[in-house]
Protein backbone atom coordinates (compact mmCIF):
# COMPACT_ATOMS: atom_id res chain seq x y z
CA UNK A 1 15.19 3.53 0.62
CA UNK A 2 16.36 4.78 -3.12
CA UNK A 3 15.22 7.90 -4.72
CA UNK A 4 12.55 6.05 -6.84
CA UNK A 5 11.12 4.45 -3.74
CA UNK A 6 10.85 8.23 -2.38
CA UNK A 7 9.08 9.54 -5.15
CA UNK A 8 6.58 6.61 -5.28
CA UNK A 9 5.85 7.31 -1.61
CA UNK A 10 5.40 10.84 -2.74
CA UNK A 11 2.31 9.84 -5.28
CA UNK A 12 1.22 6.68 -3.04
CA UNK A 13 0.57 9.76 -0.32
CA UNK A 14 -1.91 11.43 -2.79
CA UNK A 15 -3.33 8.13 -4.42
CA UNK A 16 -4.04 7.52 -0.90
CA UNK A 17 -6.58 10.63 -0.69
CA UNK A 18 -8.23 9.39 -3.59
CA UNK A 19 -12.09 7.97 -2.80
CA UNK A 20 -12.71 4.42 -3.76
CA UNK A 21 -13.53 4.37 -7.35
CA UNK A 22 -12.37 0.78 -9.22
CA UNK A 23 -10.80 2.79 -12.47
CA UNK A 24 -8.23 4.02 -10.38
CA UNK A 25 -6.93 0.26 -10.03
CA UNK A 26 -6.10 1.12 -13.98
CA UNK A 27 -4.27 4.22 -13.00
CA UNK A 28 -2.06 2.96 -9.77
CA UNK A 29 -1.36 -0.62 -12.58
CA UNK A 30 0.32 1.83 -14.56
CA UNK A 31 2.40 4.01 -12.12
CA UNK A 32 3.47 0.63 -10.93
CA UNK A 33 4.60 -0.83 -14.13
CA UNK A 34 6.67 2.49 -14.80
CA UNK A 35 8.11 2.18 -11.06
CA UNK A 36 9.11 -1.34 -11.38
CA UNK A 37 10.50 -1.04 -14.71
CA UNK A 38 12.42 1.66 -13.21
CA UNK A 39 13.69 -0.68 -10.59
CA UNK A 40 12.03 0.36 -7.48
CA UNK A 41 11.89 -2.09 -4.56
CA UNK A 42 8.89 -4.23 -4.97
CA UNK A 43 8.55 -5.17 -1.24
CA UNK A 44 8.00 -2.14 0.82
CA UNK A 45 6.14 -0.88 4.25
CA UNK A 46 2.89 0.79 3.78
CA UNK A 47 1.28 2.37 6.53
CA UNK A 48 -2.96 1.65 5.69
CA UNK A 49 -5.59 3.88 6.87
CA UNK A 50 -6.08 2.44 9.99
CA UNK A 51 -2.85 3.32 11.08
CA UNK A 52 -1.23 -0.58 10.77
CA UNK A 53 2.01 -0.93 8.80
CA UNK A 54 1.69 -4.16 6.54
CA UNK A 55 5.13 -4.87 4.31
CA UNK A 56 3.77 -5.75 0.80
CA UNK A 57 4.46 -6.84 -2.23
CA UNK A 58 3.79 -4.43 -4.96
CA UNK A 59 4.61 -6.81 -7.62
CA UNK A 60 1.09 -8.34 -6.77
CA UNK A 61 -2.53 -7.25 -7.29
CA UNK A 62 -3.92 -7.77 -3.99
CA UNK A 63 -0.83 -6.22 -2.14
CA UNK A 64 -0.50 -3.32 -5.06
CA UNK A 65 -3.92 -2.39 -4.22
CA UNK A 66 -3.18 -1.86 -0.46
CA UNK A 67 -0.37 0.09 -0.96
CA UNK A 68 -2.19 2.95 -3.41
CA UNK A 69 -5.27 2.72 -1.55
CA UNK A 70 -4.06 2.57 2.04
CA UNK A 71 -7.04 0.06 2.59
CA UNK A 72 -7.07 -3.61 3.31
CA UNK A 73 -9.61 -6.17 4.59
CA UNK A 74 -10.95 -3.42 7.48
CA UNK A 75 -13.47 -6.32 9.19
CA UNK A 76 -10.16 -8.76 9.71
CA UNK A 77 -7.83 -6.36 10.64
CA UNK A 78 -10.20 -5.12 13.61
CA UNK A 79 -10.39 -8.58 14.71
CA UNK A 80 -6.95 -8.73 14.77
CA UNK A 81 -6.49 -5.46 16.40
CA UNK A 82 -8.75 -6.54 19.17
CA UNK A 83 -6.88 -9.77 19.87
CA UNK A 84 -2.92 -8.50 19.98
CA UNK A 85 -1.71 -5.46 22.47
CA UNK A 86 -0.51 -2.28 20.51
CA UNK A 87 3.04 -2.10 19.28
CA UNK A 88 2.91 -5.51 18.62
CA UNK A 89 3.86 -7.91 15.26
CA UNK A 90 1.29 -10.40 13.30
C-alpha cells in the first residue's frame, strides 16, 4: 500500500463515522476524484461495518459508496453470513 492509499484510509476511517445522509455521496465523489487523480490504487480492501472485508472498486459508484460508508446491502450479506462458516471467502 502507497502513501496516498494510507492517507485515504486515514479519511475513509472518519467518513466511515459519518451518519447516513445522501449529500455526503457529493463530498466522498470529490475526495475520490482528487485521490485518483493523484494515482491512488482504485481496487482496494475495505473492511464494512459488519465486520466483512469486500475488495472494491473505487473507480465505481456502487463500490465507492461502500468504501466511504462502510455499508453495503446489510439484508444479503446476512444471508450470506448465515450460509458460509467464518473465515471463509465468497
Amino acid at each position: 500500500m502507497n502513501n496516498k492509499n494510507k492517507i485515504l484510509n486515514s479519511i475513509v476511517y472518519f467518513t466511515r463515522k459519518l451518519p447516513p445522509y445522501r449529500k455526503f455521496n457529493e463530498v466522498f465523489n470529490l475526495i475520490n476524484t482528487v485521490f485518483l487523480k493523484l494515482g491512488v490504487e482504485p481496487i482496494v480492501d475495505a473492511k464494512m461495518k459488519d465486520g466483512t472485508k469486500m475488495i472494491v472498486n473505487i473507480s465505481t459508484y456502487t463500490e465507492r459508496h461502500s468504501f466511504y460508508t462502510g455499508r453495503y446491502d446489510a439484508d444479503l450479506l446476512n444471508i450470506i453470513k448465515s450460509l458460509i462458516l467464518p473465515n471463509s471467502t465468497f
